[in-house]
C-alpha atoms as a PDB file:
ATOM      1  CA  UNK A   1     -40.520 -74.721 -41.227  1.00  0.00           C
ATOM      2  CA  UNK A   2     -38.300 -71.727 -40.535  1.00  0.00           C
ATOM      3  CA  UNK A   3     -38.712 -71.121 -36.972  1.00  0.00           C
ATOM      4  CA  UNK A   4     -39.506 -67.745 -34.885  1.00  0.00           C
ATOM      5  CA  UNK A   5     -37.914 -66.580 -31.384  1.00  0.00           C
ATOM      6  CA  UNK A   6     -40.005 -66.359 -28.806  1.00  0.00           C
ATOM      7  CA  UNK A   7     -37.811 -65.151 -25.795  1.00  0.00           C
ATOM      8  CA  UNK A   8     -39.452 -66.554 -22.509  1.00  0.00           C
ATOM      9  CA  UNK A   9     -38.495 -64.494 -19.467  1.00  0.00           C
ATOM     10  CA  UNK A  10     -39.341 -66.655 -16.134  1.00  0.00           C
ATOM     11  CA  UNK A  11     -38.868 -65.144 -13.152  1.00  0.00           C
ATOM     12  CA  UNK A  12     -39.487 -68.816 -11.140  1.00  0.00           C
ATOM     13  CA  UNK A  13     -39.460 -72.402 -12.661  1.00  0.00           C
ATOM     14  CA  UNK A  14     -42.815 -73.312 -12.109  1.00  0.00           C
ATOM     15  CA  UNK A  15     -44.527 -70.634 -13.486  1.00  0.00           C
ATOM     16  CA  UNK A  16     -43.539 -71.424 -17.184  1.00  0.00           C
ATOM     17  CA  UNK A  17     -45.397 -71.530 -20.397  1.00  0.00           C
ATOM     18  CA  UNK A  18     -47.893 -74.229 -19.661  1.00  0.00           C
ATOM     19  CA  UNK A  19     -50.755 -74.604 -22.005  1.00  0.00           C
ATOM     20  CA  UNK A  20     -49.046 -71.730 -24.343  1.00  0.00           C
ATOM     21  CA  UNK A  21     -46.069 -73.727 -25.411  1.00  0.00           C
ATOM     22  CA  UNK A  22     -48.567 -76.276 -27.512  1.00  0.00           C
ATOM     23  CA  UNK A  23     -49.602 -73.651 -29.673  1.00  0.00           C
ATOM     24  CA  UNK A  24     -46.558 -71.606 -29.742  1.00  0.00           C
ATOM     25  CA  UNK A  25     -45.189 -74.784 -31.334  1.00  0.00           C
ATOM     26  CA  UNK A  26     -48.296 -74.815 -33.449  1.00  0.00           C
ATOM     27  CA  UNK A  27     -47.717 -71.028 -34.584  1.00  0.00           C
ATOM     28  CA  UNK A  28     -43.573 -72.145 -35.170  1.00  0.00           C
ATOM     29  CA  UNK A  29     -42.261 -70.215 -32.377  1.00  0.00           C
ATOM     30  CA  UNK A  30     -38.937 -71.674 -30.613  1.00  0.00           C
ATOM     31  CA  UNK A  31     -38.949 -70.621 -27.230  1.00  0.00           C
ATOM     32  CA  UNK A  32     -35.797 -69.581 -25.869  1.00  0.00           C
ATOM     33  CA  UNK A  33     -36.904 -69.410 -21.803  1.00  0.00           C
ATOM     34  CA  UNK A  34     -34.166 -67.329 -19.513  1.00  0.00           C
ATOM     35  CA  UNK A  35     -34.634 -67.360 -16.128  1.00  0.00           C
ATOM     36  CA  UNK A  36     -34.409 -63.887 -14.923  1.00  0.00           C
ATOM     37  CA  UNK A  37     -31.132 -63.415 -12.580  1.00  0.00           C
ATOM     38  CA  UNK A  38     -29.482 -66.157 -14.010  1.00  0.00           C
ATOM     39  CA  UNK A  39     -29.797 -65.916 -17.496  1.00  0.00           C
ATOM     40  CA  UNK A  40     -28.198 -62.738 -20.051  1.00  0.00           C
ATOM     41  CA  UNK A  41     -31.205 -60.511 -20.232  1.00  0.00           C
ATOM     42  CA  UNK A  42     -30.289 -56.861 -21.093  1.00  0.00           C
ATOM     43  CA  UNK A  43     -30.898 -55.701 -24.642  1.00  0.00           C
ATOM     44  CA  UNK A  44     -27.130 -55.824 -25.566  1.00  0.00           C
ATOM     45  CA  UNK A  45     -26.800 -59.770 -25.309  1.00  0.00           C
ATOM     46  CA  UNK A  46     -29.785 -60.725 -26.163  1.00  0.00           C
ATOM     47  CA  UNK A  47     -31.435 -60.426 -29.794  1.00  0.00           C
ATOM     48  CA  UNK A  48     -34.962 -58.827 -30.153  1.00  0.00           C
ATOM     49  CA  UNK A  49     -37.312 -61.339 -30.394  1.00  0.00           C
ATOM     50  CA  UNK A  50     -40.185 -62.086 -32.900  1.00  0.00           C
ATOM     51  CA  UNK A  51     -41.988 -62.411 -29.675  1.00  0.00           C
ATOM     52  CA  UNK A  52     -41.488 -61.324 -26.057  1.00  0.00           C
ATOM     53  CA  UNK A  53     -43.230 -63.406 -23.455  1.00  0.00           C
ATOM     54  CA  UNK A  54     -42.339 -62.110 -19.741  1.00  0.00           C
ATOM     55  CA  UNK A  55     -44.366 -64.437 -16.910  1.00  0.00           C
ATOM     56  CA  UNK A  56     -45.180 -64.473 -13.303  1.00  0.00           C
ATOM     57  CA  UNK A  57     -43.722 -64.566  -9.997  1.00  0.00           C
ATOM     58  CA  UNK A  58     -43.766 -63.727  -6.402  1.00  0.00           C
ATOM     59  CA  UNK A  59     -41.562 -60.238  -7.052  1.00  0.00           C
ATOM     60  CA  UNK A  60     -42.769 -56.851  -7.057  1.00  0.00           C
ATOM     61  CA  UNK A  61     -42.512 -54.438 -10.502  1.00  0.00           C
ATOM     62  CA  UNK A  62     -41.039 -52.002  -8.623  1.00  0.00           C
ATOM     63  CA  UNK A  63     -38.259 -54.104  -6.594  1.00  0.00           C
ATOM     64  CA  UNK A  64     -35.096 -53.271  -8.660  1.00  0.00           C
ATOM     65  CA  UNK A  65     -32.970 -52.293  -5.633  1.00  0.00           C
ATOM     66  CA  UNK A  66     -33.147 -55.602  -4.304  1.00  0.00           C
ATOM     67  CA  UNK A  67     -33.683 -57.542  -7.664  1.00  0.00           C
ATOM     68  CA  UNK A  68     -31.484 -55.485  -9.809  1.00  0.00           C
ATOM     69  CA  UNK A  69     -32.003 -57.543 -12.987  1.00  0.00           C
ATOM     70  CA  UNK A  70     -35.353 -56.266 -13.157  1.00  0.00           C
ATOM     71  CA  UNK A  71     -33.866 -53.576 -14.647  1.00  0.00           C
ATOM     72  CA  UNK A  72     -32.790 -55.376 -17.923  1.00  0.00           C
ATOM     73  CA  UNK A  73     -36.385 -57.263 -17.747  1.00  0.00           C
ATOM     74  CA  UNK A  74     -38.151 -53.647 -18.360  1.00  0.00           C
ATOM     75  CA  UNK A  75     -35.406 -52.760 -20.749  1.00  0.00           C
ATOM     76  CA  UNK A  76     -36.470 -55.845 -22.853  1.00  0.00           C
ATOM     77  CA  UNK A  77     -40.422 -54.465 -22.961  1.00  0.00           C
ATOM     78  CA  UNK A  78     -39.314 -51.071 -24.371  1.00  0.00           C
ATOM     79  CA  UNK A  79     -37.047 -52.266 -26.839  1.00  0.00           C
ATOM     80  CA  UNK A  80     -39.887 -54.790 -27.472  1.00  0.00           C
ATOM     81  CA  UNK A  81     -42.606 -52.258 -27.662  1.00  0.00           C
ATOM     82  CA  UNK A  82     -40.576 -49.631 -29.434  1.00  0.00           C
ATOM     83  CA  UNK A  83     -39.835 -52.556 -32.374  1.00  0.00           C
ATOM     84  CA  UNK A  84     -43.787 -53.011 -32.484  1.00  0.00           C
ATOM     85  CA  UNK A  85     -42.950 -56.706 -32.322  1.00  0.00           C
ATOM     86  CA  UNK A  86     -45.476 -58.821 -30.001  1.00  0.00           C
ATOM     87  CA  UNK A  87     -44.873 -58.389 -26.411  1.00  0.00           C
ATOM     88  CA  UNK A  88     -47.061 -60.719 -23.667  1.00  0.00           C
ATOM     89  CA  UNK A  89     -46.783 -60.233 -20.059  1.00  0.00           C
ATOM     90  CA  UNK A  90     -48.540 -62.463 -17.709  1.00  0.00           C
ATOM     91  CA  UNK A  91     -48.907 -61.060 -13.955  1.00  0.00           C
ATOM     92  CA  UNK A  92     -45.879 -59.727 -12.856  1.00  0.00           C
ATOM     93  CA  UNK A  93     -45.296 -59.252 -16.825  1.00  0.00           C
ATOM     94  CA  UNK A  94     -48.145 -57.279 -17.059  1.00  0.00           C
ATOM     95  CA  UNK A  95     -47.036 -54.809 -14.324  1.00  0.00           C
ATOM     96  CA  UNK A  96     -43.841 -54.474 -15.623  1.00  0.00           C
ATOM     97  CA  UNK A  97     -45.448 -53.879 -19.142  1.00  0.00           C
ATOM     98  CA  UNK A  98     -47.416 -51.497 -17.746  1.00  0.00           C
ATOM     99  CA  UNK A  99     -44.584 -49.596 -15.695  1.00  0.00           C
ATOM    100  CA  UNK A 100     -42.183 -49.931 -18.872  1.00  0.00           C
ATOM    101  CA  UNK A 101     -45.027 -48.530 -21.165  1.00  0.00           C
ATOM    102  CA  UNK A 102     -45.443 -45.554 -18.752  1.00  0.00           C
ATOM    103  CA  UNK A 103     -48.506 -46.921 -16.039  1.00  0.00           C
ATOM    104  CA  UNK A 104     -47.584 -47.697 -12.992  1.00  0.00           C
ATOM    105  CA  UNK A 105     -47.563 -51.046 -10.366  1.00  0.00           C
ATOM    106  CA  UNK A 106     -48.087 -50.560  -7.258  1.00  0.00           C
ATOM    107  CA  UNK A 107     -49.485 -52.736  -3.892  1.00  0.00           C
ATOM    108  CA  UNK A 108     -52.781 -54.001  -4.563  1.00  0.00           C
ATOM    109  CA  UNK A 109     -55.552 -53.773  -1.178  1.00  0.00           C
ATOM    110  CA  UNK A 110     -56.129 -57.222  -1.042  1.00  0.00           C
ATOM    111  CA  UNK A 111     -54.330 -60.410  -2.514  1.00  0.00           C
ATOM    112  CA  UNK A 112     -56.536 -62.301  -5.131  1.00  0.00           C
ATOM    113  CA  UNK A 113     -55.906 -65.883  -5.179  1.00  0.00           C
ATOM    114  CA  UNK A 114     -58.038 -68.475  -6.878  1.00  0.00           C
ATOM    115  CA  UNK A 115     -60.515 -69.246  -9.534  1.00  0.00           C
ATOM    116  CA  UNK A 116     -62.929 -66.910 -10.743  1.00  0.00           C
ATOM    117  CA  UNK A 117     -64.329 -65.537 -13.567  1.00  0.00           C
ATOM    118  CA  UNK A 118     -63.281 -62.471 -15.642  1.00  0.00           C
ATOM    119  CA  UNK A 119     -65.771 -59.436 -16.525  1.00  0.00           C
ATOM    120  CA  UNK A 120     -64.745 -58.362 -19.994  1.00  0.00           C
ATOM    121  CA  UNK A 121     -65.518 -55.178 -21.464  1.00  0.00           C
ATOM    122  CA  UNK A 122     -67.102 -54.769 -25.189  1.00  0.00           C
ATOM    123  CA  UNK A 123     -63.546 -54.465 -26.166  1.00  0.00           C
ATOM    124  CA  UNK A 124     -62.611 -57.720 -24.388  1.00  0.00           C
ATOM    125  CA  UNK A 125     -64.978 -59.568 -25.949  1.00  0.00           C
ATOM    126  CA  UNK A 126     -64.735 -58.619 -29.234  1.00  0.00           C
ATOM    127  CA  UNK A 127     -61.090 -59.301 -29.129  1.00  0.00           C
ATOM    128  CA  UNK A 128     -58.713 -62.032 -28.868  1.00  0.00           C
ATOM    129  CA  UNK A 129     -59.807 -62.585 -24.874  1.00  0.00           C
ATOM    130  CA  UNK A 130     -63.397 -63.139 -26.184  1.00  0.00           C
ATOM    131  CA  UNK A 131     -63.027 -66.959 -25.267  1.00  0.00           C
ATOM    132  CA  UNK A 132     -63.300 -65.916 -21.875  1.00  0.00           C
ATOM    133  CA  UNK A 133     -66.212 -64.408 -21.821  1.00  0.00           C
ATOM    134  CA  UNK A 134     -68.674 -67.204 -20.865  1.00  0.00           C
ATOM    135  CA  UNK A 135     -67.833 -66.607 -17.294  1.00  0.00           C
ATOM    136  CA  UNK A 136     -65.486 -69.276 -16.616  1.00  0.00           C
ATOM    137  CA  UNK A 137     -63.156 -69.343 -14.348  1.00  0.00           C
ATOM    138  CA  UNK A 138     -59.446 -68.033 -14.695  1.00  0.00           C
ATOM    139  CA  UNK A 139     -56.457 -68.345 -11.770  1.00  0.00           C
ATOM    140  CA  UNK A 140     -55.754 -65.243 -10.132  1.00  0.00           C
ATOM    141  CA  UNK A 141     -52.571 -65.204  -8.148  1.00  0.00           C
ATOM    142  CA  UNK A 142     -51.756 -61.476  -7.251  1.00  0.00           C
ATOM    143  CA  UNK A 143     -51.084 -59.014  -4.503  1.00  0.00           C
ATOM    144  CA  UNK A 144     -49.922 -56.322  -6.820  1.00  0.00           C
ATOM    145  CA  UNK A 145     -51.511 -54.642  -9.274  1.00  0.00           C
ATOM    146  CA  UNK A 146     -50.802 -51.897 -11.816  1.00  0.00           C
ATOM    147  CA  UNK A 147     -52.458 -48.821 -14.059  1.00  0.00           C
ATOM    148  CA  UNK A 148     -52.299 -49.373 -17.129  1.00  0.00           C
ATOM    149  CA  UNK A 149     -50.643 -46.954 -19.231  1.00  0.00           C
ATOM    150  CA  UNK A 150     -51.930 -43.658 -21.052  1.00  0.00           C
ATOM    151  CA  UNK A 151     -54.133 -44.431 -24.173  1.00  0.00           C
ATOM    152  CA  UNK A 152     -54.408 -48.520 -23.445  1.00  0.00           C
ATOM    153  CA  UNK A 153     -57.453 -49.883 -23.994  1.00  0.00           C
ATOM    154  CA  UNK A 154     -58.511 -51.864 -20.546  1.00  0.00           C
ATOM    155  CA  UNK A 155     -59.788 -55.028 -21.648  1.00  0.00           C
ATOM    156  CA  UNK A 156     -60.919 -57.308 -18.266  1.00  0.00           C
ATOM    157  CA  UNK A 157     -61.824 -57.120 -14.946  1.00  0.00           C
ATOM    158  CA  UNK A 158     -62.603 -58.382 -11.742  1.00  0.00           C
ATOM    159  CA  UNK A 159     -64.922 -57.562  -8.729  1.00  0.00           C
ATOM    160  CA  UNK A 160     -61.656 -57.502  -7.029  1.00  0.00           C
ATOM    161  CA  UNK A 161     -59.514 -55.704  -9.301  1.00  0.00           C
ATOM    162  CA  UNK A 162     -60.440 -53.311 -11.979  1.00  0.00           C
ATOM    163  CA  UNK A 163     -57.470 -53.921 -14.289  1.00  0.00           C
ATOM    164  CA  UNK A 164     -56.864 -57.112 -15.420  1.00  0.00           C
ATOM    165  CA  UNK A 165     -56.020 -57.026 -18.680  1.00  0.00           C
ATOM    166  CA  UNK A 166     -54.910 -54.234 -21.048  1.00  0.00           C
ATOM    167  CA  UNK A 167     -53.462 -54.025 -24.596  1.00  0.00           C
ATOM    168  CA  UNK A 168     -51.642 -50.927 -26.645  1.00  0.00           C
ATOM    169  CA  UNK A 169     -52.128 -51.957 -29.983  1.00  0.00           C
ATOM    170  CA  UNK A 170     -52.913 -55.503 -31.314  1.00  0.00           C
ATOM    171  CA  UNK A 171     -49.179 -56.684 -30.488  1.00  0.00           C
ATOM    172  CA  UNK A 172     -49.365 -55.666 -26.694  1.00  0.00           C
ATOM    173  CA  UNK A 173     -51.292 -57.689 -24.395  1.00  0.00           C
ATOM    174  CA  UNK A 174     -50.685 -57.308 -20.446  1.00  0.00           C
ATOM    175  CA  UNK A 175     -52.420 -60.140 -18.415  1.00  0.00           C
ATOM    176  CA  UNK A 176     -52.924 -59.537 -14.683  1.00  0.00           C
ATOM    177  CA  UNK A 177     -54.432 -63.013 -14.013  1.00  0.00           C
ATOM    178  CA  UNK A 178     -52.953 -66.716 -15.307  1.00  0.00           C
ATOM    179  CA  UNK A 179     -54.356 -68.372 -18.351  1.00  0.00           C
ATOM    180  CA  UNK A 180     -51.335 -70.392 -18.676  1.00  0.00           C
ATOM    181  CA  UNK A 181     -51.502 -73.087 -16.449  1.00  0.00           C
ATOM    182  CA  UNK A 182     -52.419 -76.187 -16.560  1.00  0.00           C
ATOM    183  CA  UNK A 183     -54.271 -78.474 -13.891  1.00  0.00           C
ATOM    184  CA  UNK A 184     -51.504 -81.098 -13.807  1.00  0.00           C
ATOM    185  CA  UNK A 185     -49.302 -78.466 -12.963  1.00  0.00           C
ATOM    186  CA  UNK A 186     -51.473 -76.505 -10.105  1.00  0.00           C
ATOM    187  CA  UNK A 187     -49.511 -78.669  -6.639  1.00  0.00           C
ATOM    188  CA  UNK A 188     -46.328 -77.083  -8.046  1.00  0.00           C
ATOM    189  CA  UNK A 189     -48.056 -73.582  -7.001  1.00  0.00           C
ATOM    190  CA  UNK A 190     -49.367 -74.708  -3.886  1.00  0.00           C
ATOM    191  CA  UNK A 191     -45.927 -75.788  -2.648  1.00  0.00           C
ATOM    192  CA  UNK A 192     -43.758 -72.889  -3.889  1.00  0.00           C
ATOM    193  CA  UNK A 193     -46.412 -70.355  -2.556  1.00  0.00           C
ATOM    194  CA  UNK A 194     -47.247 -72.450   0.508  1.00  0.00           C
ATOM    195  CA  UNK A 195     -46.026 -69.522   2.553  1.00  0.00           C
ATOM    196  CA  UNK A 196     -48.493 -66.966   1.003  1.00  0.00           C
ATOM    197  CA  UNK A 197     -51.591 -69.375   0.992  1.00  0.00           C
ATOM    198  CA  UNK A 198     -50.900 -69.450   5.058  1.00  0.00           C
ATOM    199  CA  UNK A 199     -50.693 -65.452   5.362  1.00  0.00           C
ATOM    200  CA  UNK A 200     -53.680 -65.193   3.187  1.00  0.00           C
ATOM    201  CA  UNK A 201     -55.365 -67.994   5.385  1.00  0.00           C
ATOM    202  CA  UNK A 202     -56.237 -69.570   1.773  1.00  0.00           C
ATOM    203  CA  UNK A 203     -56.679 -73.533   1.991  1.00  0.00           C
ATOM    204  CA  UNK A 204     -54.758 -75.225  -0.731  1.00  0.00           C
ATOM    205  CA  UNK A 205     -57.051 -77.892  -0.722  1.00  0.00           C
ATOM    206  CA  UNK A 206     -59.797 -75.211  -1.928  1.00  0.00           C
ATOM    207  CA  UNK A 207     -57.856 -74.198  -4.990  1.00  0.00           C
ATOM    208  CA  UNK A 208     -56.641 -77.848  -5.843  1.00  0.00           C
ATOM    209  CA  UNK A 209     -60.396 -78.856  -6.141  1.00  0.00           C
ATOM    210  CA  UNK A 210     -61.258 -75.615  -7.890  1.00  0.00           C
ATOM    211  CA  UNK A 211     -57.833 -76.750 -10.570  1.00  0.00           C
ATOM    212  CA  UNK A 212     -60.067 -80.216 -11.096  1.00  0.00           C
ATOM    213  CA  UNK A 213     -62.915 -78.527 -11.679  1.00  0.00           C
ATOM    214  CA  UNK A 214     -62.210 -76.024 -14.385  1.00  0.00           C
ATOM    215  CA  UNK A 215     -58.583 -76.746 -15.501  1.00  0.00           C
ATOM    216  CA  UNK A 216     -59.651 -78.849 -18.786  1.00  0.00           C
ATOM    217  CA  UNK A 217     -62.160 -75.668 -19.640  1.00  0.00           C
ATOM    218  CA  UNK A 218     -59.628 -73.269 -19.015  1.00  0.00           C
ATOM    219  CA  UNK A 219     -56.772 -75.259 -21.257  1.00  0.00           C
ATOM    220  CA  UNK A 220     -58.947 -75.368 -23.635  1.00  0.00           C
ATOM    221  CA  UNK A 221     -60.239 -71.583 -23.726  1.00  0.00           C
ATOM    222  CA  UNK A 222     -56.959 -70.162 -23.422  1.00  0.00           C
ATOM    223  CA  UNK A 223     -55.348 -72.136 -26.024  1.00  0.00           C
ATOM    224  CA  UNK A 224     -57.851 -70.310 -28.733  1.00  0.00           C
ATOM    225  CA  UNK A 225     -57.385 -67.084 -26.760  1.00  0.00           C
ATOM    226  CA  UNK A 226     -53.279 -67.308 -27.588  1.00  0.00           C
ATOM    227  CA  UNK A 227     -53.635 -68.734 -31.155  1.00  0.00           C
ATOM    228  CA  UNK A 228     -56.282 -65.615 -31.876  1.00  0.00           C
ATOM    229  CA  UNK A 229     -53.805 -63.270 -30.211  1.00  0.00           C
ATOM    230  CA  UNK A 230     -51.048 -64.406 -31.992  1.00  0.00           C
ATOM    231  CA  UNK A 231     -52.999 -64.456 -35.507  1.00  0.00           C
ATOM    232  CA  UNK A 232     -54.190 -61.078 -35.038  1.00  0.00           C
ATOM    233  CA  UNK A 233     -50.819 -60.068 -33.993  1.00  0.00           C
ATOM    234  CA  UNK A 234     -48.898 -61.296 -37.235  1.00  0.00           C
ATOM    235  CA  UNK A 235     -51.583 -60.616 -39.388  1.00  0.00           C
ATOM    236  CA  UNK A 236     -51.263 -56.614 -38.174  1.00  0.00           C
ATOM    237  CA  UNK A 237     -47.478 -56.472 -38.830  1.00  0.00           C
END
């Protein structure tokens, strides 16, 4: 098999690929994960990518002064975007994606944690996201939130949040909420956010149940989502 580069930017260790890196492997991708402030990340020492993957974290889009390397994250998504090679950004991707792409990310009114479902529009479902479209529930884990940028086509939504998912083409996919992660993996969340569960007043115990409940479902549905995504992706280059 000759092997594709999917760059991996992780922005804290826990919130990694997940249930993605099954069929990345499926789809021959080699992920090469950097973790953002440690790793090289500008353009100039790093190669462009077949695929750009940029995930979560507890940072703001916008917090460059104090997290300067953000800088070389956003520089990744235009170089990315400008290549028209597939670019996926998962929460705190997503903003940046959309602030890179020329939206915006800004401070959300209210900090969604938890499971619940998504409300697609037509678009949504008749896309790659379609497999979430029987109402079952995804993990939302944001404070933050973002406008997507001029001429995107909005995709998802919440009663919460009105942007949660957003594409510019069939190789650009921002995700506001987490299909990635896996039920197993849900007590790693609850202890490195332990301190924004207690602000929010949000019982872990309430999302670990929810994790039981749904996690198999949601493995299962966002594994076809990414394979779809990725198919339609290649198959439009």
């Amino acid at each position: 098999m000759s092997w594709k580069t999917c760059l991996v930017v992780r922005h804290v260790q826990f919130e990694h690929a997940g249930t993605f890196a099954d069929v990345l492997a499926e789809r021959g991708y080699a992920l090469d994960v950097r973790d953002a402030g440690i790793d090289a990340l500008s353009p100039g020492s790093v190669p462009a990518p077949d695929l750009l993957m940029v995930l979560g974290g507890p940072l703001g889009a916008n917090d460059e002064r104090a997290y300067p390397f953000l800088l070389d994250v956003l520089a990744l998504i235009e170089r990315q975007a400008r290549l028209d090679r597939p670019l996926l950004g998962v929460c705190l991707g997503a903003q940046l994606m959309a602030r890179a792409l020329g939206g915006r990310a800004y401070k959300g009114n209210v900090r969604e944690i938890g499971f619940s479902p998504l409300i697609l529009t037509a678009e949504g479902r008749a896309g790659p996201l379609g497999p979430f479209g029987d109402a079952w529930p995804v993990l939302h884990w944001h404070g933050d939130t973002f406008d997507p940028p001029r001429g995107a086509t909005l995709l998802a939504m919440t009663a919460l949040y009105r942007h949660q998912a957003f594409e510019t083409g069939p190789r650009t996919l921002g995700l506001q909420f987490h299909p990635e992660v896996a039920a197993g993996e849900i007590e790693r969340w609850l202890v490195g956010h332990a301190g924004e569960l207690a602000a929010a007043r949000i019982d872990p115990a309430a999302i670990r149940t929810a994790a039981r409940q749904f996690g198999d479902g949601l493995a299962a549905r966002s594994r076809r989502f990414l394979a779809g995504w990725l198919d339609r992706a290649v198959a439009a280059q």
